[in-house]
C-alpha atoms as a PDB file:
ATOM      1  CA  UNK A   1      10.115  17.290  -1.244  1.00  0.00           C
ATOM      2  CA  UNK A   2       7.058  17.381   1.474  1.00  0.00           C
ATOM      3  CA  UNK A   3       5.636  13.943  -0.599  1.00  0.00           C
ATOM      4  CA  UNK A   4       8.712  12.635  -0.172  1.00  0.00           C
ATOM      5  CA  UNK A   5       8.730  13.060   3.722  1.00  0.00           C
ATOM      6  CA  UNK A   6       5.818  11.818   3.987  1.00  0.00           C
ATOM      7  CA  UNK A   7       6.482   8.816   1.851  1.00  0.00           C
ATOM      8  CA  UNK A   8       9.474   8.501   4.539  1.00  0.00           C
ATOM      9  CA  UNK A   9       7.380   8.592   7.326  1.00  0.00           C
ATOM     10  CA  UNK A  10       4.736   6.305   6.279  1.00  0.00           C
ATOM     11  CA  UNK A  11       7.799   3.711   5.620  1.00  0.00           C
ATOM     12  CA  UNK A  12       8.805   4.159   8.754  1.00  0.00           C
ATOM     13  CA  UNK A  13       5.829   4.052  10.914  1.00  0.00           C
ATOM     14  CA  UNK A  14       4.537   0.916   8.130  1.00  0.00           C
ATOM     15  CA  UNK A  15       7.841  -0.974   9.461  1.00  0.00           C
ATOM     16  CA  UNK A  16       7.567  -0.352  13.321  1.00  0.00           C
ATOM     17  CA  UNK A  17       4.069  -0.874  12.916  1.00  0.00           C
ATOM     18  CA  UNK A  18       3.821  -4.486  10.970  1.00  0.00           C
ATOM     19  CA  UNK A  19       2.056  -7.382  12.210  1.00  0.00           C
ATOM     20  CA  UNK A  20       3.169 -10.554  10.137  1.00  0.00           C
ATOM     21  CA  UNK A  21      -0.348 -12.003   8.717  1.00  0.00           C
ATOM     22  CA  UNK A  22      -1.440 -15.151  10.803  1.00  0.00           C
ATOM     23  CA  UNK A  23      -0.933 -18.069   8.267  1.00  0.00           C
ATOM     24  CA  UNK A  24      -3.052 -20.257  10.505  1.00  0.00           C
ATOM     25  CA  UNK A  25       0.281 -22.561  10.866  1.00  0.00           C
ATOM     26  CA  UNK A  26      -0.243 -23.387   7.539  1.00  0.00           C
ATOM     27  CA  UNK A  27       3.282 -22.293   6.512  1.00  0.00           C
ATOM     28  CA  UNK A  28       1.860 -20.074   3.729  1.00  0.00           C
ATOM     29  CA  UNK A  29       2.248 -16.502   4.573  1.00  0.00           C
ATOM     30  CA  UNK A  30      -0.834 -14.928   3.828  1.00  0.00           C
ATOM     31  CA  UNK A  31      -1.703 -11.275   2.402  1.00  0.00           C
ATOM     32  CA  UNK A  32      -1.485 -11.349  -1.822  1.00  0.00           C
ATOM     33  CA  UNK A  33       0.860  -9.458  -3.900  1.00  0.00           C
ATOM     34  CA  UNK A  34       1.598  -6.939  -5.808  1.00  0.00           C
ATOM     35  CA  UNK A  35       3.834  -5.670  -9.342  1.00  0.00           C
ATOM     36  CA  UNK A  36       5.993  -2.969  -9.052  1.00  0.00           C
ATOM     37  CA  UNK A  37       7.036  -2.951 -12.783  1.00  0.00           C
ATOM     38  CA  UNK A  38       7.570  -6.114 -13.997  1.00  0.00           C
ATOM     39  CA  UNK A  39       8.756  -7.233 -10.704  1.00  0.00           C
ATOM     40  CA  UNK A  40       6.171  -9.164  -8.611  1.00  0.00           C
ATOM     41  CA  UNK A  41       6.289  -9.407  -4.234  1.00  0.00           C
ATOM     42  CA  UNK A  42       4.446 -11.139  -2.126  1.00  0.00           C
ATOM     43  CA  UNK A  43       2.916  -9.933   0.943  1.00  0.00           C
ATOM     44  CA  UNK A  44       4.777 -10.700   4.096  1.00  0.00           C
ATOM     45  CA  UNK A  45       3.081  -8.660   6.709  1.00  0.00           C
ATOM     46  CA  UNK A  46       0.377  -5.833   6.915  1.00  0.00           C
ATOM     47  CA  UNK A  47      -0.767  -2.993   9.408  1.00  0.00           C
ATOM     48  CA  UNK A  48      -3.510  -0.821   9.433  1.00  0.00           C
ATOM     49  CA  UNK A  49      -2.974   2.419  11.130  1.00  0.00           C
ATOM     50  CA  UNK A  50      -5.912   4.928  11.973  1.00  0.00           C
ATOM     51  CA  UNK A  51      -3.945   8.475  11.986  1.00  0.00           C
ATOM     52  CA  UNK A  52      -5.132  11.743  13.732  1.00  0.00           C
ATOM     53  CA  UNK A  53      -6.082  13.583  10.737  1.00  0.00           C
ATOM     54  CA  UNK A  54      -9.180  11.269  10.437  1.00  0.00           C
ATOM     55  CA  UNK A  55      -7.524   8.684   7.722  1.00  0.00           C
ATOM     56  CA  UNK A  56      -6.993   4.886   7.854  1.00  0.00           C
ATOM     57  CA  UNK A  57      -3.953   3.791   6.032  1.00  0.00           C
ATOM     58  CA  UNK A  58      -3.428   0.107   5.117  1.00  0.00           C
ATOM     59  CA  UNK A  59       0.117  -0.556   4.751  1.00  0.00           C
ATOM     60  CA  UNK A  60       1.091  -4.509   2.494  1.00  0.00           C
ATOM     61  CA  UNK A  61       5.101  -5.021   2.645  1.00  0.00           C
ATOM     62  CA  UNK A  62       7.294  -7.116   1.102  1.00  0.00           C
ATOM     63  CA  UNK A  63      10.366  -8.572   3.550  1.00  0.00           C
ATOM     64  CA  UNK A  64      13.681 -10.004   2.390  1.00  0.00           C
ATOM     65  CA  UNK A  65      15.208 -11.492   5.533  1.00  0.00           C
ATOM     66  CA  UNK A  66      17.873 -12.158   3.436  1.00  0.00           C
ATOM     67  CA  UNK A  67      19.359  -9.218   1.607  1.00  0.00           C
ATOM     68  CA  UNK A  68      17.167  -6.719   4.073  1.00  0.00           C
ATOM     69  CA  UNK A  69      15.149  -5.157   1.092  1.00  0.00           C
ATOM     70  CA  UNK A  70      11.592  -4.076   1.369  1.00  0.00           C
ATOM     71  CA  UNK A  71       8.263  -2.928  -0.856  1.00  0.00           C
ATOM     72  CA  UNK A  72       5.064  -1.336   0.558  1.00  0.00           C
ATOM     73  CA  UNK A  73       2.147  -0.447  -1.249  1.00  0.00           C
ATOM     74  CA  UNK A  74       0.069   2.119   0.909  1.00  0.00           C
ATOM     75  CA  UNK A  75      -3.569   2.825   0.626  1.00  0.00           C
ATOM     76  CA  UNK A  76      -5.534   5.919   2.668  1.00  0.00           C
ATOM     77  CA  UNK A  77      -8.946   6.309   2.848  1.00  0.00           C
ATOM     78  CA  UNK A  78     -10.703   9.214   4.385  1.00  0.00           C
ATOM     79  CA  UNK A  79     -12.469   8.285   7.815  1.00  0.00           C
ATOM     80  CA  UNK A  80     -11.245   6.429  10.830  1.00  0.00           C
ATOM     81  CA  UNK A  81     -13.474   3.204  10.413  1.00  0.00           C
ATOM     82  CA  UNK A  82     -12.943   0.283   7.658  1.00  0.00           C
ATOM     83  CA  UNK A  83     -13.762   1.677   4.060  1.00  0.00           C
ATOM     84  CA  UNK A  84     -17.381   0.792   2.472  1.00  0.00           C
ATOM     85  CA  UNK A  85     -17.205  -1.606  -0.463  1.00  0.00           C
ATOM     86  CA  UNK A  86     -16.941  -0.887  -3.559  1.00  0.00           C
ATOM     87  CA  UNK A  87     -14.742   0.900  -6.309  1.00  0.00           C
ATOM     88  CA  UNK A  88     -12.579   3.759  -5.730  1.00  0.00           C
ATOM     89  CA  UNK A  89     -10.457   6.469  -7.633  1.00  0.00           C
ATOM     90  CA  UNK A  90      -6.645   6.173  -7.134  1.00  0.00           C
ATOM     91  CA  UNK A  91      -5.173   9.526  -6.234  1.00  0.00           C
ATOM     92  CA  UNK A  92      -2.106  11.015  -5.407  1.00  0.00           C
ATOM     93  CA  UNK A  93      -1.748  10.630  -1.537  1.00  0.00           C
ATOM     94  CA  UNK A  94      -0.666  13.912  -0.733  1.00  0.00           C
ATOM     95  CA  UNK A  95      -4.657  15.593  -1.794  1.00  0.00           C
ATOM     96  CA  UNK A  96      -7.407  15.519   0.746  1.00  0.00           C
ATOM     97  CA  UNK A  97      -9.653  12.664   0.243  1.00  0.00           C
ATOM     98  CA  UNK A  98     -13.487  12.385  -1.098  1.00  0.00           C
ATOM     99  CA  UNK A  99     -15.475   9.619   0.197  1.00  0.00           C
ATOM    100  CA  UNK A 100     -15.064   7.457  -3.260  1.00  0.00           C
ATOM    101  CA  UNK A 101     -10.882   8.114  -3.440  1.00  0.00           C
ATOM    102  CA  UNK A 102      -8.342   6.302  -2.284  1.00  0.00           C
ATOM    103  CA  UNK A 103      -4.813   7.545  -1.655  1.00  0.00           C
ATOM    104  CA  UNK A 104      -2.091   5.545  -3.252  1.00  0.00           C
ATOM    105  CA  UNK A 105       1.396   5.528  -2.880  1.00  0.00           C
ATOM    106  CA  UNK A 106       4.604   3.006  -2.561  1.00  0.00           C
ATOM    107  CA  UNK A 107       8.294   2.323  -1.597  1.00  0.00           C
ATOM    108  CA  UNK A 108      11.274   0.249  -2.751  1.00  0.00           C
ATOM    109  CA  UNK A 109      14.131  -0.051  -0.496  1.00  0.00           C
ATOM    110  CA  UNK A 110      16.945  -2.513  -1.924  1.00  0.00           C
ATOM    111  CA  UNK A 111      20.495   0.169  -1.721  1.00  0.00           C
ATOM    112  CA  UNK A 112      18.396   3.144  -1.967  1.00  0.00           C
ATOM    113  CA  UNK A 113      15.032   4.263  -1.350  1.00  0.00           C
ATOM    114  CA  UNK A 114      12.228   4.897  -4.642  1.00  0.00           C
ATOM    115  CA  UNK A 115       9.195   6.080  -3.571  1.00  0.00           C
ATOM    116  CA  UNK A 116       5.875   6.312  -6.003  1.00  0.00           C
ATOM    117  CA  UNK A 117       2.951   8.356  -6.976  1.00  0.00           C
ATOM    118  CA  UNK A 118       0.152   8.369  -8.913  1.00  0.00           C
ATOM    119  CA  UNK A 119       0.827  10.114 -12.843  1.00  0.00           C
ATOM    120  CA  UNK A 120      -2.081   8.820 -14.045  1.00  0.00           C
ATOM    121  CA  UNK A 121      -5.594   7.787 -13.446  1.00  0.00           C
ATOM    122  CA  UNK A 122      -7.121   4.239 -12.103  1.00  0.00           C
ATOM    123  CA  UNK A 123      -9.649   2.310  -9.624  1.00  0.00           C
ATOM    124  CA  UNK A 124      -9.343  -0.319  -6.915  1.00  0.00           C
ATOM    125  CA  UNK A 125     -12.098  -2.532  -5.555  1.00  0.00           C
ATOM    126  CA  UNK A 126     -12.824  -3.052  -2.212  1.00  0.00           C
ATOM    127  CA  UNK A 127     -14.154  -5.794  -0.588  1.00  0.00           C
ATOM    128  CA  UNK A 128     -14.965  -6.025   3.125  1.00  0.00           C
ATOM    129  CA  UNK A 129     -15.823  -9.240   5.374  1.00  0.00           C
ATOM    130  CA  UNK A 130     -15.476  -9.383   8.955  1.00  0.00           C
ATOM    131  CA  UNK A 131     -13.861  -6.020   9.156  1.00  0.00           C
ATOM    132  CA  UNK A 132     -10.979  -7.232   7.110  1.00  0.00           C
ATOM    133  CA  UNK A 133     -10.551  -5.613   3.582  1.00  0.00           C
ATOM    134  CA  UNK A 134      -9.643  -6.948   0.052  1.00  0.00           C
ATOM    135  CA  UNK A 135      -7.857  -4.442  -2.510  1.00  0.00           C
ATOM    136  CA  UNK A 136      -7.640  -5.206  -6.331  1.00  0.00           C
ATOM    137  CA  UNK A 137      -6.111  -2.568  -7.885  1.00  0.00           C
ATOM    138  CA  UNK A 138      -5.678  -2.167 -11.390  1.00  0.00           C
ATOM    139  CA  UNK A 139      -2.406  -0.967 -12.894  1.00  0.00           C
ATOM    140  CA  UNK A 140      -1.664   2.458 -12.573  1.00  0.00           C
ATOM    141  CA  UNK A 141       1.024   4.537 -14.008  1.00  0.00           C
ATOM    142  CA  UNK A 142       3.437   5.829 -11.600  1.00  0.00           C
ATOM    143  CA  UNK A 143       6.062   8.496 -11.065  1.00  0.00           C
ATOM    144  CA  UNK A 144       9.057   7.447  -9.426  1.00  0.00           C
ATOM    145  CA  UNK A 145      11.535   9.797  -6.797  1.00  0.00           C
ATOM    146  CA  UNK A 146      14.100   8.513  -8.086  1.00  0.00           C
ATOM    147  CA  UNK A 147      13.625   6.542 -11.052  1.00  0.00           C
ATOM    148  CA  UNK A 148      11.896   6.335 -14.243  1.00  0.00           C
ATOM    149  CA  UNK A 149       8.355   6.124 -14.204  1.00  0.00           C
ATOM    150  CA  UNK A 150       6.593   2.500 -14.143  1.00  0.00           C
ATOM    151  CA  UNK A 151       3.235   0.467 -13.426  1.00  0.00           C
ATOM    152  CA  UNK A 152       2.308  -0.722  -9.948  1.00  0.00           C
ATOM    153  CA  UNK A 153      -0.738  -3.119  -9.282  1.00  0.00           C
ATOM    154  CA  UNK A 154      -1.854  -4.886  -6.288  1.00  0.00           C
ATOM    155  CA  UNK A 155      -4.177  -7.738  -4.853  1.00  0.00           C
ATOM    156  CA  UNK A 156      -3.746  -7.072  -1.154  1.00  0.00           C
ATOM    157  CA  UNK A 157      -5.767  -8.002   2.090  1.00  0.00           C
ATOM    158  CA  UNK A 158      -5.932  -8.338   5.343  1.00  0.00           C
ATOM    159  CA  UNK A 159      -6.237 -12.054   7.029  1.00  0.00           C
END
């Protein structure tokens, strides 16, 4: 229940939060995507939030203007500064993070809300350039409150 709060609040602060991604008035939004099962989104906006407890959380949603739903993928890394380069272990969120983890976890809101974990093992790569980071994740297996468990993997970054 406590994972799932904070799943909640992470939504939350992830969609007062958002800045849309500067497409450069090129008309293509900006940001990558990612596959929540076999169900791909793109990227419509992205924040980057530096909490008190010495983490910086990147937050990538997914916006339907139309029908209202929404998909974040959420990745926490321990400091308060842009992550180092390099390749990470995907854990569960809710753990205290090492310098070479990364806390993963997601949301689907279409009627209801699904929030996601980590079951299983994996890595992301980071790459950094001009303070603005790149995530490749590879796919992980997730648990899913509620739901049936499924794969999630990303190709997110900041622009």
């Amino acid at each position: 229940m406590k994972q799932i709060s904070i799943l909640i609040a992470c939504l939350a602060l992830a969609i007062g939060s958002c800045k849309k991604s500067d497409d450069g008035g090129s008309g293509k939004i900006a940001g990558g995507s990612f596959t929540i099962g076999s169900q791909s989104y793109d990227v419509t906006s992205s924040a980057r939030v530096t909490t008190g407890s010495n983490v910086i959380m990147y937050t990538f949603t997914s916006f339907n203007s139309s029908t209202f739903a929404n998909s974040t993928v959420n990745f926490y890394f321990a400091g308060n500064t842009t992550p180092a380069a390099g390749t990470y272990n995907v854990v569960n969120v809710a753990g205290p993070l090492a310098a070479n983890q990364v806390g993963f976890s997601a949301s689907q809101y279409v009627s209801s809300l699904i929030s996601y974990l980590p079951s299983g093992s994996g890595t992301a790569s980071v790459t950094v350039d001009n303070d603005k980071i790149t995530i490749h994740m590879n796919t992980i297996n997730v648990s899913a409150d509620p739901g049936s468990p499924t794969t999630i993997s990303a190709a997110v970054g900041e622009k």
